[in-house]
PDB file of N, CA and C in Angstrom:
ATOM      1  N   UNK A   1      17.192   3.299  24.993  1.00  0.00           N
ATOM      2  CA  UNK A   1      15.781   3.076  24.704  1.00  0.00           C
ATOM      3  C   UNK A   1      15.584   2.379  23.362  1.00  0.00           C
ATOM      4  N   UNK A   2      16.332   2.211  22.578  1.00  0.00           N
ATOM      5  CA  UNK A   2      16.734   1.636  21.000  1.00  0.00           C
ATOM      6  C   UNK A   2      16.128   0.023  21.136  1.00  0.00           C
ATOM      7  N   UNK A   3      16.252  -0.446  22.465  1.00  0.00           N
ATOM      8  CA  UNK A   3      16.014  -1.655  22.874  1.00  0.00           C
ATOM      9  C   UNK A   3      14.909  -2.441  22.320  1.00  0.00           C
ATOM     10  N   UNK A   4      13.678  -1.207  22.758  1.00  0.00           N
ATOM     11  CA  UNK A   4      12.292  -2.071  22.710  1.00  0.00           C
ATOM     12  C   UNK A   4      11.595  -2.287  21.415  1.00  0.00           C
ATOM     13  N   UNK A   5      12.104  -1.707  20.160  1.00  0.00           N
ATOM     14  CA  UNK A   5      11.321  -1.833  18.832  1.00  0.00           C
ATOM     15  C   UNK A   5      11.620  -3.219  18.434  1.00  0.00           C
ATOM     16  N   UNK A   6      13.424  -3.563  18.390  1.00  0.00           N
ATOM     17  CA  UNK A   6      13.672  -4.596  18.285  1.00  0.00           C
ATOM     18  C   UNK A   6      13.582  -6.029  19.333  1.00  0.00           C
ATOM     19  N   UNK A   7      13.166  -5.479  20.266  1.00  0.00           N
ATOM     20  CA  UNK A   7      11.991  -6.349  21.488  1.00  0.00           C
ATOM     21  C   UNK A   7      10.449  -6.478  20.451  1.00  0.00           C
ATOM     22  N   UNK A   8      10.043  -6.065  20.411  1.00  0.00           N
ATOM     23  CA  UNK A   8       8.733  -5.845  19.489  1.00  0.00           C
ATOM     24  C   UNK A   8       8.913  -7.100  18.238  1.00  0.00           C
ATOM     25  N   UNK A   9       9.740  -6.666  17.030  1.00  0.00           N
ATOM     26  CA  UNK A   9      10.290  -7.634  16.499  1.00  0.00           C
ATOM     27  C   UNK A   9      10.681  -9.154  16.609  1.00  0.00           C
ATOM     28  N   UNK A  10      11.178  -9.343  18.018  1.00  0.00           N
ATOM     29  CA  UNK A  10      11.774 -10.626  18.128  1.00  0.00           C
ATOM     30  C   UNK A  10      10.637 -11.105  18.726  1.00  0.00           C
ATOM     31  N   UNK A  11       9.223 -10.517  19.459  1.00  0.00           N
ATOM     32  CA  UNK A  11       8.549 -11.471  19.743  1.00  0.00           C
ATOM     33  C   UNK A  11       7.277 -11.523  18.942  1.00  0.00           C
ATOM     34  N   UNK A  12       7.104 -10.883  18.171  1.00  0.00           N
ATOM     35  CA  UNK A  12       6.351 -11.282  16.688  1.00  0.00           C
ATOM     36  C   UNK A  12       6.844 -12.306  15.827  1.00  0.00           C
ATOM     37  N   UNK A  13       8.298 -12.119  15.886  1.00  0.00           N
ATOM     38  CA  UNK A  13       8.476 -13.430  15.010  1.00  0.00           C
ATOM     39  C   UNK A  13       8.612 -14.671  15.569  1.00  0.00           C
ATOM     40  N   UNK A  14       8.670 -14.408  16.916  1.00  0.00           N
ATOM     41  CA  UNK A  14       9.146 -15.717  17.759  1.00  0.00           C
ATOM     42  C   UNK A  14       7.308 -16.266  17.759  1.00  0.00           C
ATOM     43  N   UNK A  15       6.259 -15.338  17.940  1.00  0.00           N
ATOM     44  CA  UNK A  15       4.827 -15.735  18.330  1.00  0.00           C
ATOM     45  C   UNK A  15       4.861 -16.866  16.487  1.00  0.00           C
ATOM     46  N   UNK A  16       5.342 -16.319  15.416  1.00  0.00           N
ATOM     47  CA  UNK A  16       5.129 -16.621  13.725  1.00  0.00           C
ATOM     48  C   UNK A  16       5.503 -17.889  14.032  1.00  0.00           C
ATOM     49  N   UNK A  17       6.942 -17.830  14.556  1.00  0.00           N
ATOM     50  CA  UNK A  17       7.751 -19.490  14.330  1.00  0.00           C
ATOM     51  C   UNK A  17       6.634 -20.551  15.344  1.00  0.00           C
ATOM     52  N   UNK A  18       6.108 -20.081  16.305  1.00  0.00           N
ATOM     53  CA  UNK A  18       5.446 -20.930  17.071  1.00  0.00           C
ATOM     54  C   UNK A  18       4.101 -21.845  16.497  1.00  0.00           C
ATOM     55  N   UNK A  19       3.946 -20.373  16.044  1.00  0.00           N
ATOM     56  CA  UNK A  19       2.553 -20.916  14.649  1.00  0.00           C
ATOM     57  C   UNK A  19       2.830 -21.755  13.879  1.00  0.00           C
ATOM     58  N   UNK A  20       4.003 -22.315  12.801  1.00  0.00           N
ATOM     59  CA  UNK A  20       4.587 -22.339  12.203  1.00  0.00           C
ATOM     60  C   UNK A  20       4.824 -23.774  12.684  1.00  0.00           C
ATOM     61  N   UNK A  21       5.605 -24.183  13.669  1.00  0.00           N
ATOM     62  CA  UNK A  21       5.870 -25.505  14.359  1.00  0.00           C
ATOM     63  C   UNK A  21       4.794 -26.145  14.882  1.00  0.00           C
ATOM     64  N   UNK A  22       3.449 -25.341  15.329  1.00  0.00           N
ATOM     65  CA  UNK A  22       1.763 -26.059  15.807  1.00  0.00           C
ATOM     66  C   UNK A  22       1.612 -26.511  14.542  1.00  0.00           C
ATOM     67  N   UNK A  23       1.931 -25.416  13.386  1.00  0.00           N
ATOM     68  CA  UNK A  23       1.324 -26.336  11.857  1.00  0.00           C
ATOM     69  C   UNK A  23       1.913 -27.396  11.142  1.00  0.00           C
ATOM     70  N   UNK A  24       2.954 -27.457  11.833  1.00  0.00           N
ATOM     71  CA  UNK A  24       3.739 -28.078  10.918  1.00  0.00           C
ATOM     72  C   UNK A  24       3.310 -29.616  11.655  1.00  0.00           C
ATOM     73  N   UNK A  25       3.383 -29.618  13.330  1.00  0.00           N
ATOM     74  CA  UNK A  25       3.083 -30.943  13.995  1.00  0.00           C
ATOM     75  C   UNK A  25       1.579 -31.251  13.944  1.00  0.00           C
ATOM     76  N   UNK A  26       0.657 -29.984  13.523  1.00  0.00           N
ATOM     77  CA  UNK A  26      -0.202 -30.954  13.338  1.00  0.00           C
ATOM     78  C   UNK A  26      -1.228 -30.741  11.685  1.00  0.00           C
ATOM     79  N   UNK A  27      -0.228 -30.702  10.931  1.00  0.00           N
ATOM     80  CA  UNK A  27      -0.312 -30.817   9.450  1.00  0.00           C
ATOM     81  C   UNK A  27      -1.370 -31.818   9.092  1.00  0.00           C
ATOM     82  N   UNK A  28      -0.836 -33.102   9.696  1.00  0.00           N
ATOM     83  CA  UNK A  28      -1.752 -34.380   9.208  1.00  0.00           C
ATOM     84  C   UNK A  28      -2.645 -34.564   9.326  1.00  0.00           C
ATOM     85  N   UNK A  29      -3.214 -34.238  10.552  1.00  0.00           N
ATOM     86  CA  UNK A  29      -4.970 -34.048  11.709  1.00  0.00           C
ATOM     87  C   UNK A  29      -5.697 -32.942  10.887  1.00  0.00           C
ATOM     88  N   UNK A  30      -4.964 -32.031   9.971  1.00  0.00           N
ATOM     89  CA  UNK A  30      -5.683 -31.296   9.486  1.00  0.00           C
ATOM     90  C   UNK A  30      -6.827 -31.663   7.926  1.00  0.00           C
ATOM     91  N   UNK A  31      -8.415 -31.492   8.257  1.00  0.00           N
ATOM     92  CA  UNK A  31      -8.324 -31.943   6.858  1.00  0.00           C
ATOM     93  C   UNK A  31      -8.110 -30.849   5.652  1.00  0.00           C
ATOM     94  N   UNK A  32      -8.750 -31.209   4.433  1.00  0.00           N
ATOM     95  CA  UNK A  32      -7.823 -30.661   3.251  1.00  0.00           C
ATOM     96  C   UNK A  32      -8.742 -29.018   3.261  1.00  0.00           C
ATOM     97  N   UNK A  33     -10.142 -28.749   3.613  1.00  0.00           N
ATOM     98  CA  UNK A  33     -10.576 -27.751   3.726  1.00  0.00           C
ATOM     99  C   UNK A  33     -11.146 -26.677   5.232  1.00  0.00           C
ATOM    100  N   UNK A  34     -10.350 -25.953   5.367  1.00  0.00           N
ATOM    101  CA  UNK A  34     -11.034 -25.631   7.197  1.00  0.00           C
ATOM    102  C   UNK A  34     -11.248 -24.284   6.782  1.00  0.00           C
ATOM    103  N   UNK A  35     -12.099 -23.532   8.262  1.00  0.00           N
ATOM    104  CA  UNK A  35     -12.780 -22.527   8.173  1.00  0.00           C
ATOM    105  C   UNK A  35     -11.687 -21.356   8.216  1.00  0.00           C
ATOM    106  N   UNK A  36     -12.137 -20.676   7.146  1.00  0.00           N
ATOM    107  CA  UNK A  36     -10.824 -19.983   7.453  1.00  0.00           C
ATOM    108  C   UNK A  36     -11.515 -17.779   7.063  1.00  0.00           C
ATOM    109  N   UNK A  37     -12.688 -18.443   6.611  1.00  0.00           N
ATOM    110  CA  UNK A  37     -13.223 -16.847   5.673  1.00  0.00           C
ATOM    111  C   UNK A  37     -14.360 -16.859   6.474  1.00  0.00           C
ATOM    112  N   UNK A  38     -14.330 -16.328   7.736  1.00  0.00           N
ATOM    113  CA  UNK A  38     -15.793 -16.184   8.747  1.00  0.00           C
ATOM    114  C   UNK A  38     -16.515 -14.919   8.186  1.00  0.00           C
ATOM    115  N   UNK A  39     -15.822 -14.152   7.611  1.00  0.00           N
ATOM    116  CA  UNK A  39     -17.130 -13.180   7.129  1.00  0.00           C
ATOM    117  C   UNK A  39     -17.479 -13.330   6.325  1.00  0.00           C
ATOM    118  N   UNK A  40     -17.581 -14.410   5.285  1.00  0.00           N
ATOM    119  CA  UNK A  40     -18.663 -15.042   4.523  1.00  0.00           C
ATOM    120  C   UNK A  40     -19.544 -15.622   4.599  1.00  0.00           C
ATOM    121  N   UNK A  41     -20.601 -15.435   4.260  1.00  0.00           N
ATOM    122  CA  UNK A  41     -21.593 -16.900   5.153  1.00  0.00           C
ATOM    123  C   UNK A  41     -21.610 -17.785   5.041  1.00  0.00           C
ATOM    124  N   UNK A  42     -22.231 -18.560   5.702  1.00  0.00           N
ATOM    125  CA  UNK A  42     -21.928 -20.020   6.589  1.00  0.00           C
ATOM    126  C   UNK A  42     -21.651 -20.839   5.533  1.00  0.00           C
ATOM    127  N   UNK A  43     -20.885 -21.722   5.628  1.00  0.00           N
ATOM    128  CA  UNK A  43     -20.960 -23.195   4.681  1.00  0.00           C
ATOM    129  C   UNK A  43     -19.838 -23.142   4.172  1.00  0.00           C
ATOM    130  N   UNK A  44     -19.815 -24.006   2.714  1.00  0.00           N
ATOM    131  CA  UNK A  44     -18.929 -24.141   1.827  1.00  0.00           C
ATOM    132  C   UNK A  44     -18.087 -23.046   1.533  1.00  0.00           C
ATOM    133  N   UNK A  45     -18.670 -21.418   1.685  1.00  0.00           N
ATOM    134  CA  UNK A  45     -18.090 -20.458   1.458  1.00  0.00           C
ATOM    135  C   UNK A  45     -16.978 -19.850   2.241  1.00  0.00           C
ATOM    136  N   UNK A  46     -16.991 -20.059   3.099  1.00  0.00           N
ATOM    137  CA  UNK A  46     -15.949 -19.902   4.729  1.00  0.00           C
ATOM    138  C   UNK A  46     -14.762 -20.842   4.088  1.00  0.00           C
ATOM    139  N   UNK A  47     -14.747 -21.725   3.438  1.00  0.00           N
ATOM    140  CA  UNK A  47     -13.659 -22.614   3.555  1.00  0.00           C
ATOM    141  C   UNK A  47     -12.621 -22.401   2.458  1.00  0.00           C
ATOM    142  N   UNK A  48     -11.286 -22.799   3.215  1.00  0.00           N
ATOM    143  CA  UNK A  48     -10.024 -22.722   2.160  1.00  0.00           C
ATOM    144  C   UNK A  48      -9.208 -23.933   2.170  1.00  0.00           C
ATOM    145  N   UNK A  49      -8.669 -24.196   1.099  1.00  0.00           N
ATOM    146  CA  UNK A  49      -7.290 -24.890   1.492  1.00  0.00           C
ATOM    147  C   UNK A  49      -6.499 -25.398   2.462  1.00  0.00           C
ATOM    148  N   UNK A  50      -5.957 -25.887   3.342  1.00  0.00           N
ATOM    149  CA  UNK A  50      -5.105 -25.667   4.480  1.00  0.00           C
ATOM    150  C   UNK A  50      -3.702 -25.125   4.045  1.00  0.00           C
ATOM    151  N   UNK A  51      -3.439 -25.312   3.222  1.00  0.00           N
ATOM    152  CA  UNK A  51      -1.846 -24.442   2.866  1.00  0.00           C
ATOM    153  C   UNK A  51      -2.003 -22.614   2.954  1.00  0.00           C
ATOM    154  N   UNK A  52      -3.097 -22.585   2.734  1.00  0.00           N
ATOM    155  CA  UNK A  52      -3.862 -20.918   3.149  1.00  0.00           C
ATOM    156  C   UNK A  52      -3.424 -20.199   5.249  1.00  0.00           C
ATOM    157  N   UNK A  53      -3.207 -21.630   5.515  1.00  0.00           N
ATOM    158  CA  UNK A  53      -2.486 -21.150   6.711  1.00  0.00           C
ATOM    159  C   UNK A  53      -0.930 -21.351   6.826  1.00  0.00           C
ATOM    160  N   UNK A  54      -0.516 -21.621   5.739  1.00  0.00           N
ATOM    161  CA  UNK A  54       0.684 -21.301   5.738  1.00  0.00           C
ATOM    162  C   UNK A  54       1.292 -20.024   4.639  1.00  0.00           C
ATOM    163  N   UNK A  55       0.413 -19.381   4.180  1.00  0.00           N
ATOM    164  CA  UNK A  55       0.541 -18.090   3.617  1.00  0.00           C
ATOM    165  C   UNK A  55       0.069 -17.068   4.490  1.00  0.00           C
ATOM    166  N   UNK A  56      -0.538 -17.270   5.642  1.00  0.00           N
ATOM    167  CA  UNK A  56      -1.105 -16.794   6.574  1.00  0.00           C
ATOM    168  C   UNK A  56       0.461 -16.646   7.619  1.00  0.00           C
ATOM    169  N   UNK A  57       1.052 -17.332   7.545  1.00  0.00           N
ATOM    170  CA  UNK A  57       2.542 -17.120   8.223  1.00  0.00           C
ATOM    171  C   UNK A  57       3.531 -16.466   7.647  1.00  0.00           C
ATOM    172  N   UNK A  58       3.730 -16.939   6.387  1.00  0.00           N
ATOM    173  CA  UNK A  58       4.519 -16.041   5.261  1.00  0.00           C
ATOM    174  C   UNK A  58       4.061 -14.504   5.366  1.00  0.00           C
ATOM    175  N   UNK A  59       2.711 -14.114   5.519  1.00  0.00           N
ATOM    176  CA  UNK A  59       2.045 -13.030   6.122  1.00  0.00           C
ATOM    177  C   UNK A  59       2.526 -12.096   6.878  1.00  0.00           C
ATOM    178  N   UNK A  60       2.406 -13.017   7.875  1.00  0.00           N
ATOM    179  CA  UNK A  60       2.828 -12.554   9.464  1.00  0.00           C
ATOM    180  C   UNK A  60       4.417 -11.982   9.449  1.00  0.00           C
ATOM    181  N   UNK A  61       5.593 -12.724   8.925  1.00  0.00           N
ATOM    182  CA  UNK A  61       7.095 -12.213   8.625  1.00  0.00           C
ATOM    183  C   UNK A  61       7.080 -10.966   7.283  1.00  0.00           C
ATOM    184  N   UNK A  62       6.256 -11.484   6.217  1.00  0.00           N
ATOM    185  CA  UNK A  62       6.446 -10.112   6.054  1.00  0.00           C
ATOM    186  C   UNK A  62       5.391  -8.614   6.386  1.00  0.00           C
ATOM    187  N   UNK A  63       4.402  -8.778   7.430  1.00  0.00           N
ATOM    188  CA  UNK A  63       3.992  -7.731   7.993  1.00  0.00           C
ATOM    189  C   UNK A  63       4.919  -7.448   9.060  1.00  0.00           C
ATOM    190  N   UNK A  64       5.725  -8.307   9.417  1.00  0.00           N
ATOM    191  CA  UNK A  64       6.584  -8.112  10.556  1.00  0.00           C
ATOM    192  C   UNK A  64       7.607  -7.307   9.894  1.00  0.00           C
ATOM    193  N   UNK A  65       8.328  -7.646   8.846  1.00  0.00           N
ATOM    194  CA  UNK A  65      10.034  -6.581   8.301  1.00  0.00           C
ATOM    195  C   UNK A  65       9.196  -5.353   7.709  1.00  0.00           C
ATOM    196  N   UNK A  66       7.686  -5.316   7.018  1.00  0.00           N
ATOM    197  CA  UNK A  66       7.403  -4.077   6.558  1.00  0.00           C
ATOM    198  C   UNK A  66       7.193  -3.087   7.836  1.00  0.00           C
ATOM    199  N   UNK A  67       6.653  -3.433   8.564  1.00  0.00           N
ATOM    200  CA  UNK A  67       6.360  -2.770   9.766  1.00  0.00           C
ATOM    201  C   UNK A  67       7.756  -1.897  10.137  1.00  0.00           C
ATOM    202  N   UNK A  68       8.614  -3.324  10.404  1.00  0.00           N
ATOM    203  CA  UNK A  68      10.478  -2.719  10.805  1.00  0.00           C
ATOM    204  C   UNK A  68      11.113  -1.547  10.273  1.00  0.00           C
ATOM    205  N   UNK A  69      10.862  -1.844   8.409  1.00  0.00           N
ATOM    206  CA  UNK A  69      11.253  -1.111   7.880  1.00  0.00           C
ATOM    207  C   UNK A  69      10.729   0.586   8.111  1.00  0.00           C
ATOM    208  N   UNK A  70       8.876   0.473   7.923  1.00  0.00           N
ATOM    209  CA  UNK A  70       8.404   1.591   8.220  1.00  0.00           C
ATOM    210  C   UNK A  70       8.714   2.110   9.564  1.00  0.00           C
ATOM    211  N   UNK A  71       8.627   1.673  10.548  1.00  0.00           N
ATOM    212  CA  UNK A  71       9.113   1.918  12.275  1.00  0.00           C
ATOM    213  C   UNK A  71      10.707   2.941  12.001  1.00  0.00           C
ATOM    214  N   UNK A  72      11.460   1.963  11.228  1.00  0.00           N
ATOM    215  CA  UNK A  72      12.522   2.937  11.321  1.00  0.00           C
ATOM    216  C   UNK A  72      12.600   3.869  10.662  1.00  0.00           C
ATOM    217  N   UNK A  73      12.647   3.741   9.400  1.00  0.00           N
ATOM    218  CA  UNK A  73      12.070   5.224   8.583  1.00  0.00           C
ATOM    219  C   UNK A  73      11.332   6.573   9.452  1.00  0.00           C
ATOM    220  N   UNK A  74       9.694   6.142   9.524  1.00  0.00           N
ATOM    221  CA  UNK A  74       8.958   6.930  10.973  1.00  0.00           C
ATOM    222  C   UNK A  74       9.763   7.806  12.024  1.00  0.00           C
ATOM    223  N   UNK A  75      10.372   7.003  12.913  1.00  0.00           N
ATOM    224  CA  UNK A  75      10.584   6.919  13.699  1.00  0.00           C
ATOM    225  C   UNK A  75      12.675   7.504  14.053  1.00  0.00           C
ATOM    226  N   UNK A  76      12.886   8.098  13.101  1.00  0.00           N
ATOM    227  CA  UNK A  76      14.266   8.181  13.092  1.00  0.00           C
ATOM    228  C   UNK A  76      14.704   9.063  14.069  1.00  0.00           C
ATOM    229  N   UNK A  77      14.288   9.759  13.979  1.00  0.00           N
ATOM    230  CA  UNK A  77      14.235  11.334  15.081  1.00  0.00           C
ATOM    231  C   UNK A  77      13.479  11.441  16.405  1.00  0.00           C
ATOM    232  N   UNK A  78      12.687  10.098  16.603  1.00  0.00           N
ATOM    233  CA  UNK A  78      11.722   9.880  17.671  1.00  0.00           C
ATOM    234  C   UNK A  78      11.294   8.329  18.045  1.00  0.00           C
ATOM    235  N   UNK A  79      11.988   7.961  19.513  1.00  0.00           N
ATOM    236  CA  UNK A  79      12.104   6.585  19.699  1.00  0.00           C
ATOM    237  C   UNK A  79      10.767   5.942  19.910  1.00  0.00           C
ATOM    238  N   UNK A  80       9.571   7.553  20.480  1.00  0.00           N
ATOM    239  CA  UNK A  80       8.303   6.795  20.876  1.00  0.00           C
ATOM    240  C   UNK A  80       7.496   6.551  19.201  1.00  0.00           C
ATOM    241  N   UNK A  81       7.867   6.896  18.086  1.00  0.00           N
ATOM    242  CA  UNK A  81       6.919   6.909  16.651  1.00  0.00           C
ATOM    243  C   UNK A  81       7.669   5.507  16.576  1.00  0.00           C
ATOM    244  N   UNK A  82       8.610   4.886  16.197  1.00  0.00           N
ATOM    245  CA  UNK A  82       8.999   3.307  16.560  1.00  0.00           C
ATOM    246  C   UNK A  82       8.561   2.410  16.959  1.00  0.00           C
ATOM    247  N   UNK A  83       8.557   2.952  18.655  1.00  0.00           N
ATOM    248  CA  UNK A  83       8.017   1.896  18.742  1.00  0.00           C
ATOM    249  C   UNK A  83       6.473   1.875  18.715  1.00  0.00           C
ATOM    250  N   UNK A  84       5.685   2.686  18.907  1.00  0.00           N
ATOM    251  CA  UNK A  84       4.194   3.242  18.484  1.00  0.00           C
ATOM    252  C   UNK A  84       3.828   1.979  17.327  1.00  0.00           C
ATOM    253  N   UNK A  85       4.609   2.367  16.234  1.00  0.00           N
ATOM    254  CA  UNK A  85       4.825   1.426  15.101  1.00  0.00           C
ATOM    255  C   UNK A  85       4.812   0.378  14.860  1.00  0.00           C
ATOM    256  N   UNK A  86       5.671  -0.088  15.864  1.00  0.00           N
ATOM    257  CA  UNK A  86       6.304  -1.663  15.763  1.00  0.00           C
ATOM    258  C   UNK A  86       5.155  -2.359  17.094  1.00  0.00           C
ATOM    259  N   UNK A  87       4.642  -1.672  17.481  1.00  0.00           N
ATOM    260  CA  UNK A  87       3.687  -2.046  18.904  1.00  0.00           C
ATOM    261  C   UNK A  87       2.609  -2.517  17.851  1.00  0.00           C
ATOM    262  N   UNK A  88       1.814  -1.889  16.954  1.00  0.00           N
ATOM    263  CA  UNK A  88       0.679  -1.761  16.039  1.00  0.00           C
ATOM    264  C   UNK A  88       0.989  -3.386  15.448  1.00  0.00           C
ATOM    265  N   UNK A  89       2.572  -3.283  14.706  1.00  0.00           N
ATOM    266  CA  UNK A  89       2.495  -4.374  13.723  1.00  0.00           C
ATOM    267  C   UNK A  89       2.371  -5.548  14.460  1.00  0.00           C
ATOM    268  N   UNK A  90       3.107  -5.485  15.933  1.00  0.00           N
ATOM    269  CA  UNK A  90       3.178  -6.996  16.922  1.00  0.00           C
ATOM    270  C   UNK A  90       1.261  -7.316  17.305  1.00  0.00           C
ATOM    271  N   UNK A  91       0.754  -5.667  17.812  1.00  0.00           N
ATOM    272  CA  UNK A  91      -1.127  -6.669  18.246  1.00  0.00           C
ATOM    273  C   UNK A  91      -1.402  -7.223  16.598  1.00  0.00           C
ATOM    274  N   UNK A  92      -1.204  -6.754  15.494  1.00  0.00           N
ATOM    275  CA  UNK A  92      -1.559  -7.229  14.187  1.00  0.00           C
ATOM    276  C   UNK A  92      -1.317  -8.826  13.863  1.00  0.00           C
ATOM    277  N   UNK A  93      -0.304  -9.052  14.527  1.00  0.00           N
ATOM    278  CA  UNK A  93       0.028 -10.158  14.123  1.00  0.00           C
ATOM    279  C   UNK A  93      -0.343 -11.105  15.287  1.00  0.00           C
ATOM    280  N   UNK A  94      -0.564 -10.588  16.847  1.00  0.00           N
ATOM    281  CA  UNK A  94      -1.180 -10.884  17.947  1.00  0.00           C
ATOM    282  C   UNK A  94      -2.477 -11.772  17.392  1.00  0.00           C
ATOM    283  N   UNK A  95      -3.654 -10.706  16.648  1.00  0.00           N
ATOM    284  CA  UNK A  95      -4.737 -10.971  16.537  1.00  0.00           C
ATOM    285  C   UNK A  95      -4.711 -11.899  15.311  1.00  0.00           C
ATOM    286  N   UNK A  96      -3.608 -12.429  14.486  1.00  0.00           N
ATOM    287  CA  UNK A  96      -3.483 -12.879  13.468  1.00  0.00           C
ATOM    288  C   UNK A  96      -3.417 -14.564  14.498  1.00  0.00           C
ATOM    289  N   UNK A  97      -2.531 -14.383  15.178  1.00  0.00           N
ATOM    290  CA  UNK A  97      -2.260 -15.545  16.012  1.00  0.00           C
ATOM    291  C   UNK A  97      -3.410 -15.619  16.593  1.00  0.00           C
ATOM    292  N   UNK A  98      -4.608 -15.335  17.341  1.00  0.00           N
ATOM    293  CA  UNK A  98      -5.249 -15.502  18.101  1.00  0.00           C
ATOM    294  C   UNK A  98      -6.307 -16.539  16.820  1.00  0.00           C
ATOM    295  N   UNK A  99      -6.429 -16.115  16.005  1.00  0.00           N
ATOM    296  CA  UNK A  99      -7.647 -16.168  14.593  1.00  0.00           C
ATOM    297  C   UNK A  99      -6.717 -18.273  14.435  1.00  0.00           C
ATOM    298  N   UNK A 100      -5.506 -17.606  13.936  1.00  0.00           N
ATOM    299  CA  UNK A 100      -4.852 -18.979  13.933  1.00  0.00           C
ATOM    300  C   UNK A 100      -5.154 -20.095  14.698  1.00  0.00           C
ATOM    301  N   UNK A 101      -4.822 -19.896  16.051  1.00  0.00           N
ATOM    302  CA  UNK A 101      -4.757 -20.946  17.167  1.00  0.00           C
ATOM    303  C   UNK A 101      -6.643 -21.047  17.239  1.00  0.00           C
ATOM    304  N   UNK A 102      -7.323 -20.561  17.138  1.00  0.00           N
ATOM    305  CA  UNK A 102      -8.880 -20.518  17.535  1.00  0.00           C
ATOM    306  C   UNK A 102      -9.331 -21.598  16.156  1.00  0.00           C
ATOM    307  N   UNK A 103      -8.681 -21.486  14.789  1.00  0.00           N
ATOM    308  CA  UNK A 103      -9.441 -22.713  13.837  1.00  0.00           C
ATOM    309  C   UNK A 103      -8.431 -23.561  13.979  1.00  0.00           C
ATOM    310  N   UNK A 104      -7.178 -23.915  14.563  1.00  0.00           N
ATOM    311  CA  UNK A 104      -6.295 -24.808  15.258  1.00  0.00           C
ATOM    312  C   UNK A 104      -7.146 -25.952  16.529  1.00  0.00           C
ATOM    313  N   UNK A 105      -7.914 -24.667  17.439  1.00  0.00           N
ATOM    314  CA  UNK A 105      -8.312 -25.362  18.240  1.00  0.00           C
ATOM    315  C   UNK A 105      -9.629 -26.127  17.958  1.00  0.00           C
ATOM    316  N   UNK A 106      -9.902 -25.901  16.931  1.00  0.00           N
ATOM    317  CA  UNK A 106     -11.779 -26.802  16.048  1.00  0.00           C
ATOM    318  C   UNK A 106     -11.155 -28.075  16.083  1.00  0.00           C
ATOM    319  N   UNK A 107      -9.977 -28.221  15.734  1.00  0.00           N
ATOM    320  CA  UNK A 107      -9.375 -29.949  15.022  1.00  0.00           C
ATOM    321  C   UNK A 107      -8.945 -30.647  16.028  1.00  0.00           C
ATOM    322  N   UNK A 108      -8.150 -29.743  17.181  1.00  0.00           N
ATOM    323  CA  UNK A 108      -7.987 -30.475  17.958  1.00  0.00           C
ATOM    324  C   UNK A 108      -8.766 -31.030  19.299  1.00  0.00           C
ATOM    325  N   UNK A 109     -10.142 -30.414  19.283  1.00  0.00           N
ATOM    326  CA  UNK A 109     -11.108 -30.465  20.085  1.00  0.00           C
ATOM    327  C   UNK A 109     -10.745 -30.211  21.107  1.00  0.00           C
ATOM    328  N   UNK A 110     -10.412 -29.178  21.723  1.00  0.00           N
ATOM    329  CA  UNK A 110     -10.322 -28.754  23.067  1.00  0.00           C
ATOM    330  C   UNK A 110     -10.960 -27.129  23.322  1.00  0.00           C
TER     331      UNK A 110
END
């Protein structure tokens, strides 16, 4: 059963690297300020940097090994507190990806 935490793991980081290669191919199309702070109000205030989505990935790997680390710690004596754990940090980074690809999809108009 040891299997599935580190299942958990490999496809959080595999969802990061994917992010990671969309940004990287479409770096250029991006301009220099996008929406990135929706619970601020509207306008000028919402907006960041675009390198802000690439700390937004740096993010994502290390919410991914803190998670690991805590999962195993947690979880030493009990395979379901693990993966419980490591389930939490993967929708975290799920909904991190979803936020990503959604001001991804403003630029590319679809």
């Amino acid at each position: 059963m040891k299997k599935a935490p580190g299942s958990f793991l490999i496809f959080g980081t595999t969802v990061t690297v994917i992010m990671g290669a969309i940004l990287a191919w479409i770096w250029q199309a991006l301009p220099p300020k996008i929406p990135l702070f929706y619970s601020l109000p509207w306008g000028e205030e919402q907006l960041a940097d675009k390198v802000y989505l690439v700390y937004v990935l740096i993010g994502c790997l290390v919410l991914l090994a803190i998670t690991r680390m805590f999962s195993l710690w947690a979880g030493r004596d009990d395979d379901t507190v693990e993966i419980t754990i490591m389930a939490g940090g993967v929708t975290a980074v799920m909904l991190i990806a979803a936020t990503f690809f959604r001001i991804i999809q403003i630029f590319i108009g679809t």
